[in-house]
C-alpha atoms as a PDB file:
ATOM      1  CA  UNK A   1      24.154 161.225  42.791  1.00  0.00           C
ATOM      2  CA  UNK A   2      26.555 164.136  43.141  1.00  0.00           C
ATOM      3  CA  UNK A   3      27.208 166.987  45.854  1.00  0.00           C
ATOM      4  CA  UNK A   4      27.372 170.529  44.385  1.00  0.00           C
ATOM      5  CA  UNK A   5      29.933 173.334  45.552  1.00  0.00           C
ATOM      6  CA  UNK A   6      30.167 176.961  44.213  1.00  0.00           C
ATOM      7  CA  UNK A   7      33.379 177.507  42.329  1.00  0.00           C
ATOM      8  CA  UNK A   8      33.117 181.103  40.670  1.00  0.00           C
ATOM      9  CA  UNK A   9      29.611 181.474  41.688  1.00  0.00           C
ATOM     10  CA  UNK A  10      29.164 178.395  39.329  1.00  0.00           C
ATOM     11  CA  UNK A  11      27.549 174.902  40.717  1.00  0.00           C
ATOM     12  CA  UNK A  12      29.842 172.117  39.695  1.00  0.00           C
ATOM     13  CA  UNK A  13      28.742 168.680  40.405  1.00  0.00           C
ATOM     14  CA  UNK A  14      30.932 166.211  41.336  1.00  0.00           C
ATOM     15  CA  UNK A  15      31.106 162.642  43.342  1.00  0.00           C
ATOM     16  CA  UNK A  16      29.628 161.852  46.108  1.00  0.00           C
ATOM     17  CA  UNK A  17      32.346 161.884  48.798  1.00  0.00           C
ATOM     18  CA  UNK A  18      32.105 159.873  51.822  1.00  0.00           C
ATOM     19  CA  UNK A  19      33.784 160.160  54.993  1.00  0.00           C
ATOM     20  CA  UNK A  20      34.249 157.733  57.854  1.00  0.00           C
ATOM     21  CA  UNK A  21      31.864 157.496  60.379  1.00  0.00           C
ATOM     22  CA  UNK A  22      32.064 155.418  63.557  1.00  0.00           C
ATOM     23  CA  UNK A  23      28.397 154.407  65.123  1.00  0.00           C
ATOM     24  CA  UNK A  24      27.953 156.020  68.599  1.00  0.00           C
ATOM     25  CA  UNK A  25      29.826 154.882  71.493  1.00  0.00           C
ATOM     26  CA  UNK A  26      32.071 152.740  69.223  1.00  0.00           C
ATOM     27  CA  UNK A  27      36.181 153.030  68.528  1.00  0.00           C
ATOM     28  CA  UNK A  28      36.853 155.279  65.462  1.00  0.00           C
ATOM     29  CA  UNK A  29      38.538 153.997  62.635  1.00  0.00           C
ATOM     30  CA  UNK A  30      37.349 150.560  61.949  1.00  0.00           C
ATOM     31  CA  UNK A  31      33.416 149.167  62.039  1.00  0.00           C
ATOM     32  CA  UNK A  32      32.765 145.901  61.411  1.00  0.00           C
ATOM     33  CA  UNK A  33      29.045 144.671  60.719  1.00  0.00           C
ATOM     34  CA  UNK A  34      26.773 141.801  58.513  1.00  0.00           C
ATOM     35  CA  UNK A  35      25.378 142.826  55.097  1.00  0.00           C
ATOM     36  CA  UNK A  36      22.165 142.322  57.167  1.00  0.00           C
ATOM     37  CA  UNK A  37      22.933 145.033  59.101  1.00  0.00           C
ATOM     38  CA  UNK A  38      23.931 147.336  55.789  1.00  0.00           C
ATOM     39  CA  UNK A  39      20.330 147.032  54.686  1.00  0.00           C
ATOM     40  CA  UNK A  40      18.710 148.169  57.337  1.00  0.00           C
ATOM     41  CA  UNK A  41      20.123 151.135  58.261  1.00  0.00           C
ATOM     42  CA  UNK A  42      21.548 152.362  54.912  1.00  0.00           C
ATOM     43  CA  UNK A  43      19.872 154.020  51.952  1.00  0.00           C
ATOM     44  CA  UNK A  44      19.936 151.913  49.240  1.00  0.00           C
ATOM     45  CA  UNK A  45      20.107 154.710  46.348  1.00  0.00           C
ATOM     46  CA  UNK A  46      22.616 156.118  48.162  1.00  0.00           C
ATOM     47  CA  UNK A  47      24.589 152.679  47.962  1.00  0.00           C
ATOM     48  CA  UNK A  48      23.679 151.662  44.617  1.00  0.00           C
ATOM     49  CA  UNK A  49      25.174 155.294  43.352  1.00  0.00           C
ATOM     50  CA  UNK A  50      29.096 155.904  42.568  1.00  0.00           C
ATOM     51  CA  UNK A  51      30.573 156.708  45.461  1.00  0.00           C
ATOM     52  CA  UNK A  52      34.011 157.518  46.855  1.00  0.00           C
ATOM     53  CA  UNK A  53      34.571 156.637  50.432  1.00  0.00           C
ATOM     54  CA  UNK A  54      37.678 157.699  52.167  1.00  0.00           C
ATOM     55  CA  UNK A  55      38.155 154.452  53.282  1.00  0.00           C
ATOM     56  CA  UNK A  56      38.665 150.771  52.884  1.00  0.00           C
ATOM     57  CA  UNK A  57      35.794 147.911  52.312  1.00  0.00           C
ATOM     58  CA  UNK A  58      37.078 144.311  53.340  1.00  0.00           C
ATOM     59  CA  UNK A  59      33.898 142.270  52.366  1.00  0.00           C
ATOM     60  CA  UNK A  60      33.713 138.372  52.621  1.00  0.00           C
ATOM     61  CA  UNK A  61      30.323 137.313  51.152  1.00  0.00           C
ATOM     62  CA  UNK A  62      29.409 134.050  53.077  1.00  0.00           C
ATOM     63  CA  UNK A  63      26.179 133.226  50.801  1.00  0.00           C
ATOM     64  CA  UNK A  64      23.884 134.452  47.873  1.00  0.00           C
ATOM     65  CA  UNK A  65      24.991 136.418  45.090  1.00  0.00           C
ATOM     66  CA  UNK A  66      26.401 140.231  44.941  1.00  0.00           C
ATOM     67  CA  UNK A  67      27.132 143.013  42.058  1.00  0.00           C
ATOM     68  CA  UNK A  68      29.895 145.429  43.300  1.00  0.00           C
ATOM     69  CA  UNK A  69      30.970 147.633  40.680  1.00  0.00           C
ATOM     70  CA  UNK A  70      34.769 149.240  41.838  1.00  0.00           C
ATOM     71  CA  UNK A  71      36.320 152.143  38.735  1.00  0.00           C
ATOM     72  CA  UNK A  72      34.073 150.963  35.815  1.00  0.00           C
ATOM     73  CA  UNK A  73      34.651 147.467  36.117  1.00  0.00           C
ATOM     74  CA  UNK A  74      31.508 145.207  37.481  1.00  0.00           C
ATOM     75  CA  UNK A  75      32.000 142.114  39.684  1.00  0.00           C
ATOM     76  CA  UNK A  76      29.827 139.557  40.101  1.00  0.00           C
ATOM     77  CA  UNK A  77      30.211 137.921  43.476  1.00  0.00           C
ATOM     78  CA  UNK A  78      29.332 133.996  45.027  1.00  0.00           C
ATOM     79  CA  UNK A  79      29.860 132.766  47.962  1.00  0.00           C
ATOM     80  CA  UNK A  80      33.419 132.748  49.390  1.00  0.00           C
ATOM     81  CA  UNK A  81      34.695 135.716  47.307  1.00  0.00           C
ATOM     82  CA  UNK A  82      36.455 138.887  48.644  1.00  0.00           C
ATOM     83  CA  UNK A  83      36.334 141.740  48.092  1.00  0.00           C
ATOM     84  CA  UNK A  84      38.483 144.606  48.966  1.00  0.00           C
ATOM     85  CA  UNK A  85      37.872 148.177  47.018  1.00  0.00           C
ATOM     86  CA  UNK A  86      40.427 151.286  48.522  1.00  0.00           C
ATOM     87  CA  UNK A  87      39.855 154.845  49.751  1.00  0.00           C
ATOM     88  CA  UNK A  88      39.504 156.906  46.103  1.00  0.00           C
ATOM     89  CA  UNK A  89      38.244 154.020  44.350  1.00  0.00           C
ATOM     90  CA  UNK A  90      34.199 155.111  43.050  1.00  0.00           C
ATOM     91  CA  UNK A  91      32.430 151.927  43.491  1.00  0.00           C
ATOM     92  CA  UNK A  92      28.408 151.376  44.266  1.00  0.00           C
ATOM     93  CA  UNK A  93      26.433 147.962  45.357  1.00  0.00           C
ATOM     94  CA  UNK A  94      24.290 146.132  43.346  1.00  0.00           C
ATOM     95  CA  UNK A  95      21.290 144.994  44.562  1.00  0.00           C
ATOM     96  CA  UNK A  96      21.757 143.470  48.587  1.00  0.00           C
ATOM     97  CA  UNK A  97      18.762 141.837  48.931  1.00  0.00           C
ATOM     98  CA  UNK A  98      19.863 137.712  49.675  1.00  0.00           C
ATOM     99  CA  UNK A  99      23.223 138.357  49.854  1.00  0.00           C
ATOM    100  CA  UNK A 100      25.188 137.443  53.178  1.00  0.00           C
ATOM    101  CA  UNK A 101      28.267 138.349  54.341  1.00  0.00           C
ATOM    102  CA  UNK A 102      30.500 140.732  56.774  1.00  0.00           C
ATOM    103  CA  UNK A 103      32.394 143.816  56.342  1.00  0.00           C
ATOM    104  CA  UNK A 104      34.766 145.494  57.465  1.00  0.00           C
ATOM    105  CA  UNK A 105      35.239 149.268  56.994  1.00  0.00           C
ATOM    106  CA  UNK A 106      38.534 150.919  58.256  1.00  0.00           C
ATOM    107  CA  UNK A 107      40.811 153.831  57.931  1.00  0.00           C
ATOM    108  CA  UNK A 108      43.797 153.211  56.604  1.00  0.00           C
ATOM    109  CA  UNK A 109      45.972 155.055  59.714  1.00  0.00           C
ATOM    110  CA  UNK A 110      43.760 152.438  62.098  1.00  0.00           C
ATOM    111  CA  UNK A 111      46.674 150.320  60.896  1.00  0.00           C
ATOM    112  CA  UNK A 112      50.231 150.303  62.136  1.00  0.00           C
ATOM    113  CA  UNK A 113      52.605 151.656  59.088  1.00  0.00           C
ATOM    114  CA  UNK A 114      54.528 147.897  59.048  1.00  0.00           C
ATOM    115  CA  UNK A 115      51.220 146.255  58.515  1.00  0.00           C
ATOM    116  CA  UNK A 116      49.773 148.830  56.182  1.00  0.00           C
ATOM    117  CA  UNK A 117      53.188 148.329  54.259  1.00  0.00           C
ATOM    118  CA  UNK A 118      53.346 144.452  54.531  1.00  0.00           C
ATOM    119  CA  UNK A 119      49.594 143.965  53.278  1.00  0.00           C
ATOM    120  CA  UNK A 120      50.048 146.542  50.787  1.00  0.00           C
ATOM    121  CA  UNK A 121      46.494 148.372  51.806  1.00  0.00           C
ATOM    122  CA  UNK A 122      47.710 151.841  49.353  1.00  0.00           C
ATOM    123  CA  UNK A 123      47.945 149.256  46.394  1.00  0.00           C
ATOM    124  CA  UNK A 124      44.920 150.651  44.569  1.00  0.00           C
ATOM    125  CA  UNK A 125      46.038 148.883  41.228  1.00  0.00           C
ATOM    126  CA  UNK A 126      45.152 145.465  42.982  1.00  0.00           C
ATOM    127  CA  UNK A 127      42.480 143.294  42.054  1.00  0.00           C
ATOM    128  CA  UNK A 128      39.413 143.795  43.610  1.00  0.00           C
ATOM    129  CA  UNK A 129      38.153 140.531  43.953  1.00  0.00           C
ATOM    130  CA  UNK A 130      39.786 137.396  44.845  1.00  0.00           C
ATOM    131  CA  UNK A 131      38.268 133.834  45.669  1.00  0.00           C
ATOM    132  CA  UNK A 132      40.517 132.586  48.288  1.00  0.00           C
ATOM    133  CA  UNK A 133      40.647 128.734  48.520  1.00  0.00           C
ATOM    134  CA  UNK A 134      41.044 125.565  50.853  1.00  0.00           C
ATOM    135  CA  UNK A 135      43.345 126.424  54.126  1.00  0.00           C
ATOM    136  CA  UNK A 136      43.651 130.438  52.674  1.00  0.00           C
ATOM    137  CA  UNK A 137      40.066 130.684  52.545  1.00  0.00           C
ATOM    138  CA  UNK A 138      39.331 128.996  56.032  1.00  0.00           C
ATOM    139  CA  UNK A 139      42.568 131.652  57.372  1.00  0.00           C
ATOM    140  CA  UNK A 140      40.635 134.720  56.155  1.00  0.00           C
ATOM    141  CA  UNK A 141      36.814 133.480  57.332  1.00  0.00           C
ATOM    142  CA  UNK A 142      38.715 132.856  60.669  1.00  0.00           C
ATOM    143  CA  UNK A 143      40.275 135.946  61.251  1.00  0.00           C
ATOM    144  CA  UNK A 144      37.068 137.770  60.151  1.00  0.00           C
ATOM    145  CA  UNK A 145      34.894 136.416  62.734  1.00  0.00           C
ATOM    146  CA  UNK A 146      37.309 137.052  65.313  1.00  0.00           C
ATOM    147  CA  UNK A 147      37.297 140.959  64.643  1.00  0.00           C
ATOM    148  CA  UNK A 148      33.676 140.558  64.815  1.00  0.00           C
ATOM    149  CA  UNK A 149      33.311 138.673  67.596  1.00  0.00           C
ATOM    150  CA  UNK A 150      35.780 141.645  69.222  1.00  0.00           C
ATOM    151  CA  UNK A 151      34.016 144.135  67.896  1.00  0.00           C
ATOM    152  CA  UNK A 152      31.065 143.360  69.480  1.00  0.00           C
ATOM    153  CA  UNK A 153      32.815 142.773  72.688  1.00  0.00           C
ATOM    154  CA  UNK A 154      32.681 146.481  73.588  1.00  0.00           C
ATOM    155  CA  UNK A 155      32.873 146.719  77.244  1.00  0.00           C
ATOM    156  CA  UNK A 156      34.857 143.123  78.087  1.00  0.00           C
ATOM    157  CA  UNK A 157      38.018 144.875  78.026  1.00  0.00           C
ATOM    158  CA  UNK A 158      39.184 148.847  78.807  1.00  0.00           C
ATOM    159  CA  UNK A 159      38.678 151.033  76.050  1.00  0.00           C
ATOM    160  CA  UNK A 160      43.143 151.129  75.004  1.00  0.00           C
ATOM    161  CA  UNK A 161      42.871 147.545  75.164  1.00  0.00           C
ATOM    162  CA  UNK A 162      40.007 146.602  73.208  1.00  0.00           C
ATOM    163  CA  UNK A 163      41.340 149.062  70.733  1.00  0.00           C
ATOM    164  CA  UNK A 164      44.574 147.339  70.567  1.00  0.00           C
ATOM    165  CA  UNK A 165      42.917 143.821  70.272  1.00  0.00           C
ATOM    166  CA  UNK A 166      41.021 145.248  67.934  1.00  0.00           C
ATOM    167  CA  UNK A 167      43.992 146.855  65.686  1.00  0.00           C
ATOM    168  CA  UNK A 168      45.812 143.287  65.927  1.00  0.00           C
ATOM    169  CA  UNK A 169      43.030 141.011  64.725  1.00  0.00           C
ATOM    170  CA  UNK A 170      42.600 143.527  61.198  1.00  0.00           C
ATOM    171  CA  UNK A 171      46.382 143.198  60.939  1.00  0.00           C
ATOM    172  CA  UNK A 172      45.990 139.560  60.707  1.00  0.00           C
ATOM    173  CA  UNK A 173      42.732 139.764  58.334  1.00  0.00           C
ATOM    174  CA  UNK A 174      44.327 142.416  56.026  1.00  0.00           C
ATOM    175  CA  UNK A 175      47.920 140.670  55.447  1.00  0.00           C
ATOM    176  CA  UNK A 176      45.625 137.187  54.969  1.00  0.00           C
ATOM    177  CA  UNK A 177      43.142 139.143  52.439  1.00  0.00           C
ATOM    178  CA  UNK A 178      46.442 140.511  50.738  1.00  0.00           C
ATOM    179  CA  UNK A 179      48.034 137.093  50.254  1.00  0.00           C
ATOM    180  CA  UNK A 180      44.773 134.857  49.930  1.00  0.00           C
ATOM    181  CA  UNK A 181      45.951 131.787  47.221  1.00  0.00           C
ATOM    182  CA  UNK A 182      43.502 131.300  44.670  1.00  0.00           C
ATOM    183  CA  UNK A 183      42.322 132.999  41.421  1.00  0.00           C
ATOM    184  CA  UNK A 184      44.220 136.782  41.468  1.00  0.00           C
ATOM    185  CA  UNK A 185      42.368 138.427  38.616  1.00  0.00           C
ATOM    186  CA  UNK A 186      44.772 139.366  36.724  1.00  0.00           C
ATOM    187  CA  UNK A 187      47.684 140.114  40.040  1.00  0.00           C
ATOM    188  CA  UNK A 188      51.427 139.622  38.644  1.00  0.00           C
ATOM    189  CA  UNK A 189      51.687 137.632  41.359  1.00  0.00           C
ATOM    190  CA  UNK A 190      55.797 137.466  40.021  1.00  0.00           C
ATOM    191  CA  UNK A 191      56.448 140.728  41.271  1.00  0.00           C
ATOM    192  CA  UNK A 192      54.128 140.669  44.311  1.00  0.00           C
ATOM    193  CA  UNK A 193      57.134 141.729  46.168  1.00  0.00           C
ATOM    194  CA  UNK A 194      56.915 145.773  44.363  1.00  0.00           C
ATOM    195  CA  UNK A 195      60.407 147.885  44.908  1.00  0.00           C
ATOM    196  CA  UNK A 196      60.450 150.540  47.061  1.00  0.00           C
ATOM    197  CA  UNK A 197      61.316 152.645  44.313  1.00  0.00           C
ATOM    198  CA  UNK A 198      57.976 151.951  42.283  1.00  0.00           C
ATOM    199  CA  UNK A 199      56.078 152.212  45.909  1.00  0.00           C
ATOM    200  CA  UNK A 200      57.470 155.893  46.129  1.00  0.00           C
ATOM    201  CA  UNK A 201      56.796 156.743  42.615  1.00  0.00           C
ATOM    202  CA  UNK A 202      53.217 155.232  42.500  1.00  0.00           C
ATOM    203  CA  UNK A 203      52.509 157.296  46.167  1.00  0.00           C
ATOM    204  CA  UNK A 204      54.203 160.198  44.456  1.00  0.00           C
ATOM    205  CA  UNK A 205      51.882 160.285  41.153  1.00  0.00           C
ATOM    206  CA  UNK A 206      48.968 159.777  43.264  1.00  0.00           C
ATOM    207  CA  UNK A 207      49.668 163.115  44.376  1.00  0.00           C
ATOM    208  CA  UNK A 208      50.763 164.816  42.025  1.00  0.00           C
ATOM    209  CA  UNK A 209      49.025 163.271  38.925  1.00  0.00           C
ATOM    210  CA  UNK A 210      46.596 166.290  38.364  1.00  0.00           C
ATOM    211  CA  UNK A 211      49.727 168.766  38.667  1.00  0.00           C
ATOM    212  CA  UNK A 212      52.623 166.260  35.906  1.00  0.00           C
ATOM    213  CA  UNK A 213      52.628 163.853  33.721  1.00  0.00           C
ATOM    214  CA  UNK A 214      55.966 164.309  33.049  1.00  0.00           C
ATOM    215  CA  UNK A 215      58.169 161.368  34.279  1.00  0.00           C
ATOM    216  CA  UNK A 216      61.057 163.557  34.884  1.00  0.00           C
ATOM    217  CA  UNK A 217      59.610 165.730  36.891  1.00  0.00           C
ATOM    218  CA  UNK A 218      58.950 162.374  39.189  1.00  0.00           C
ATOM    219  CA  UNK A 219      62.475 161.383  39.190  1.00  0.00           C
ATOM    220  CA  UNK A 220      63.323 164.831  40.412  1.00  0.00           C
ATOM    221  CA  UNK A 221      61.630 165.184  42.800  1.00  0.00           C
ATOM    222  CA  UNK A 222      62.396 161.432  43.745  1.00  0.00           C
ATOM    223  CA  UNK A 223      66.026 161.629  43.322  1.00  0.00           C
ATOM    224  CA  UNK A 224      65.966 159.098  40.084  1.00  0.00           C
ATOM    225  CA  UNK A 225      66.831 159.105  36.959  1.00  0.00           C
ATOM    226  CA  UNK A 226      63.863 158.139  34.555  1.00  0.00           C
ATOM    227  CA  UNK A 227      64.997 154.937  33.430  1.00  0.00           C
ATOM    228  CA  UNK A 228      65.307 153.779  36.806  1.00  0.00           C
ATOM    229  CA  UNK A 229      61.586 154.822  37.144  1.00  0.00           C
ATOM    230  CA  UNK A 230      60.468 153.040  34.244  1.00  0.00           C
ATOM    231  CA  UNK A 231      62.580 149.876  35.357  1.00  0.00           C
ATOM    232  CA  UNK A 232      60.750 149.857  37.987  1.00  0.00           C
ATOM    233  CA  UNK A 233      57.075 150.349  37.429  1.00  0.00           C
ATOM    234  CA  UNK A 234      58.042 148.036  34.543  1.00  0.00           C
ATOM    235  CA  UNK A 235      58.888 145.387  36.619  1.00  0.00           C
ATOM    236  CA  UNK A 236      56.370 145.674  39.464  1.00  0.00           C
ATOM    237  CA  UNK A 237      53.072 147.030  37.194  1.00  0.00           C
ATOM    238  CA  UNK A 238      53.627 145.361  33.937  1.00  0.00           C
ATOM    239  CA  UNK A 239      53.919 149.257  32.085  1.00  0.00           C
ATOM    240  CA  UNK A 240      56.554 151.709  32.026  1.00  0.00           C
ATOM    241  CA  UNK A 241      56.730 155.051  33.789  1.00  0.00           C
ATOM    242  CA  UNK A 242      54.941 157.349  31.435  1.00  0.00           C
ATOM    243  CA  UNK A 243      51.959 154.720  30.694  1.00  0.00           C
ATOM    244  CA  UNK A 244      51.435 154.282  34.243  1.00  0.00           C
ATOM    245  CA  UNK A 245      50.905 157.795  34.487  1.00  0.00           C
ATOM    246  CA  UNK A 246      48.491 158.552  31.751  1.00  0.00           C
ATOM    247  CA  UNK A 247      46.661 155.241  32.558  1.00  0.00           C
ATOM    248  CA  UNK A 248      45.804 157.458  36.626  1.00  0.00           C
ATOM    249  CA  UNK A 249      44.768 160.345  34.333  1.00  0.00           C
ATOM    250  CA  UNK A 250      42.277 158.331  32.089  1.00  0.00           C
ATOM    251  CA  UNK A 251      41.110 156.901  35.268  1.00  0.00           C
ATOM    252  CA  UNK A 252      40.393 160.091  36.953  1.00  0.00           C
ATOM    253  CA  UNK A 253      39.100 162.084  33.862  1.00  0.00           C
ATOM    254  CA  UNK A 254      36.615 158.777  32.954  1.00  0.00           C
ATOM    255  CA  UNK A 255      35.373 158.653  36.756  1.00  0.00           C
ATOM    256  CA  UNK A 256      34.746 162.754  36.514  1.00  0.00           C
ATOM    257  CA  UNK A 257      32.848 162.265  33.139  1.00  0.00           C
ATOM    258  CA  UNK A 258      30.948 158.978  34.019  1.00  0.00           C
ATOM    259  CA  UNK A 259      29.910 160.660  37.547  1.00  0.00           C
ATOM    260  CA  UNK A 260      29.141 164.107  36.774  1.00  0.00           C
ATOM    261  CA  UNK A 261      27.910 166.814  34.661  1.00  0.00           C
ATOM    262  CA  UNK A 262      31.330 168.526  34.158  1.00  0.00           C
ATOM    263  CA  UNK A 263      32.123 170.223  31.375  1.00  0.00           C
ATOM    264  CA  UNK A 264      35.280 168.718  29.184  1.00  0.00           C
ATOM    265  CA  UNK A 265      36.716 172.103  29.715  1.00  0.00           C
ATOM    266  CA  UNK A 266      36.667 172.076  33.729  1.00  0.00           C
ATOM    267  CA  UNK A 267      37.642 168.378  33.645  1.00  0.00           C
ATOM    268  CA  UNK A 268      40.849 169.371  31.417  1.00  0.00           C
ATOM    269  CA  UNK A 269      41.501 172.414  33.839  1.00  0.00           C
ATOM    270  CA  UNK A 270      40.977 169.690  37.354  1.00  0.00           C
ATOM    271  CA  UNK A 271      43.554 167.019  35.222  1.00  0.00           C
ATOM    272  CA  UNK A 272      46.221 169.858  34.349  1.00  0.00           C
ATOM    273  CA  UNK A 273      45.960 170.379  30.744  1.00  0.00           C
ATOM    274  CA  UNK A 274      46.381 173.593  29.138  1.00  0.00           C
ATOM    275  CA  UNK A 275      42.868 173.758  27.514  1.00  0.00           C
ATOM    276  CA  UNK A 276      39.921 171.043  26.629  1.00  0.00           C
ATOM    277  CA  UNK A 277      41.407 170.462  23.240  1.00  0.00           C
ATOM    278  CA  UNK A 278      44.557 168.912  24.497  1.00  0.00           C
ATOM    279  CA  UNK A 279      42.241 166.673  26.740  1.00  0.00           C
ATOM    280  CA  UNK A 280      40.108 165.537  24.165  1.00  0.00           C
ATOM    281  CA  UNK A 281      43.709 164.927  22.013  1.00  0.00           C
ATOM    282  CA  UNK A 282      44.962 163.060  25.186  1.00  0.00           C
ATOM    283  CA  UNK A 283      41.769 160.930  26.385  1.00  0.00           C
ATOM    284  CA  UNK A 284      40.540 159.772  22.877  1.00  0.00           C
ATOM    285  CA  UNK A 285      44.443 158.549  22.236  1.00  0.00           C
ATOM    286  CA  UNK A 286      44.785 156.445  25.691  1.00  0.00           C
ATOM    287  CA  UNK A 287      41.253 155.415  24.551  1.00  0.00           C
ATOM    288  CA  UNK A 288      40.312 155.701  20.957  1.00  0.00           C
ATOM    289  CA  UNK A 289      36.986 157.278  21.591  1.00  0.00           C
ATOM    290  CA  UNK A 290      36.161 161.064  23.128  1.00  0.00           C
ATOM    291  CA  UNK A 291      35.034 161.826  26.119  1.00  0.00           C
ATOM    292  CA  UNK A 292      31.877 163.217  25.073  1.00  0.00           C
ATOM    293  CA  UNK A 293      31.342 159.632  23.535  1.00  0.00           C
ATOM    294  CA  UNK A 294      32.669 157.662  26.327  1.00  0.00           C
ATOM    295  CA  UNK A 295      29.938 159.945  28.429  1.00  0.00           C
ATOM    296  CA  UNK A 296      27.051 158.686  26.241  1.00  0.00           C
ATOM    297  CA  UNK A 297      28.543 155.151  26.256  1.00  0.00           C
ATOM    298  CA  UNK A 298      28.830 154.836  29.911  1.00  0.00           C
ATOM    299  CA  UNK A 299      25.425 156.404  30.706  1.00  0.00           C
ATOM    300  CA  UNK A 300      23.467 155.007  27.704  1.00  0.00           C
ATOM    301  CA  UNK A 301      25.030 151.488  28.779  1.00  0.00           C
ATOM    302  CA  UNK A 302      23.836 152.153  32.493  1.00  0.00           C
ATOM    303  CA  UNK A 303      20.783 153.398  31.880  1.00  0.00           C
END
């Protein structure tokens, strides 16, 4: 499904955009509830189509089976995996129906910035799913049902304090679902520890990635030289610099063709390239196929 807005009198679909929502008479920023609970008061088509909430999902599925897509890339969860997709990220459920689990939706200024920094919650490059294990995965099922049990507590304490309690329990749940043991999917787990000169250049082309893909005009406005860039996005992504860049473009421009009914013309003018022609140029050499044809692929395959 996607929303419609006028630009220049013309409709122009795009994705479904969701905003955080706290249930009446409960603290904003964070909501915590069973997969139970998720069935029966959400839409299911609106769940099982792309989405992209402005917010975090922390889910821990206790039993059953669950298909969680998160950026064109399916996951097929069992019990005891976890899953954690980020604000941006177009994802949609699978079907619900016999799996179990809880989860936790929060915004990511619910957090305190040492916390948010320490679990590295603005990591959207991070694996998706993880499958904790032994003492990491008993850590993380703890914490969870503490924040539950406190979130349904409403009342027990006054409002500050319960929001406090609250705030302290996800810190503990988020910086145990950050550093959980097990299988990583793919984490470089070597370079867990990311500079802080890679944090401000990822932050910075996640801003400005529509606007330059030029990795000078980063270090500029960074106060680094290039190489020191690279260097560092080398080190703590596995690519350099420029690749890393392109690779946030091909992610956008594939999530705007999969997702919509944009024209390669209007996608090229929302990405920053002079015309649709040096888009086409651009996306089929990051991907070796157009993106008329990765359109039909990725439809033709869902459908």
């Amino acid at each position: 499904m996607v929303r419609k807005r006028q630009e220049g009198g013309e409709p122009v679909p795009e994705i479904r955009e969701v905003a955080f929502s706290a249930p009446a008479g409960r603290p904003a920023g964070v909501e915590v509830l069973t997969l139970a609970e998720l069935r029966a008061r959400a839409d299911a088509c609106q769940l099982s189509t792309p989405h992209r909430p402005g917010f975090h999902h922390l889910l821990l599925l206790d039993r059953g089976r669950l298909v969680h897509s998160v950026d064109f890339r399916e996951h097929v969860m069992a019990a005891g995996d976890l899953l954690w997709s980020r604000p941006g990220q177009v994802q949609h459920f699978g079907d619900l129906t016999g799996a179990e689990g809880r989860l936790v939706l929060f915004e990511a200024g619910f957090l305190d910035p040492a916390t948010a920094a320490a679990a590295r919650i603005e990591d959207w490059y991070g694996p998706p799913v993880r499958h904790p294990e032994g003492a990491a995965a008993r850590g993380v099922a703890e914490a969870l049902r503490q924040l539950h049990t406190e979130f349904g507590a409403l009342g027990g304490l006054p409002l500050e304090i319960h929001l406090d309690v609250l705030r302290h329990l996800l810190a503990v749940l988020v910086l145990r679902a950050a550093h959980p043991g097990g299988a990583a999917g793919g984490e470089r787990d070597g370079a867990c520890a990311a500079s802080a000169t890679y944090l401000r250049f990822r932050d910075a082309v996640e801003r400005g990635f529509t606007r330059s893909r030029r990795v000078a005009d980063y270090a500029r406005s960074l106060g680094y030289a290039p190489r020191t860039l690279s260097r560092a996005t080398e080190a703590a992504a596995g690519v350099g610099a420029k690749e890393f860049i392109d690779r946030r473009v091909v992610l956008e421009a594939k999530r705007l063709l999969a997702h919509g009914d944009q024209s390669a013309a209007r996608i090229a003018d929302r990405l920053g390239f002079a015309d649709a022609t040096n888009f086409s140029k651009f996306f089929q050499r990051q991907t070796g196929t157009t993106p008329i044809a990765f359109r039909t692929a990725v439809r033709g395959g869902a459908g």
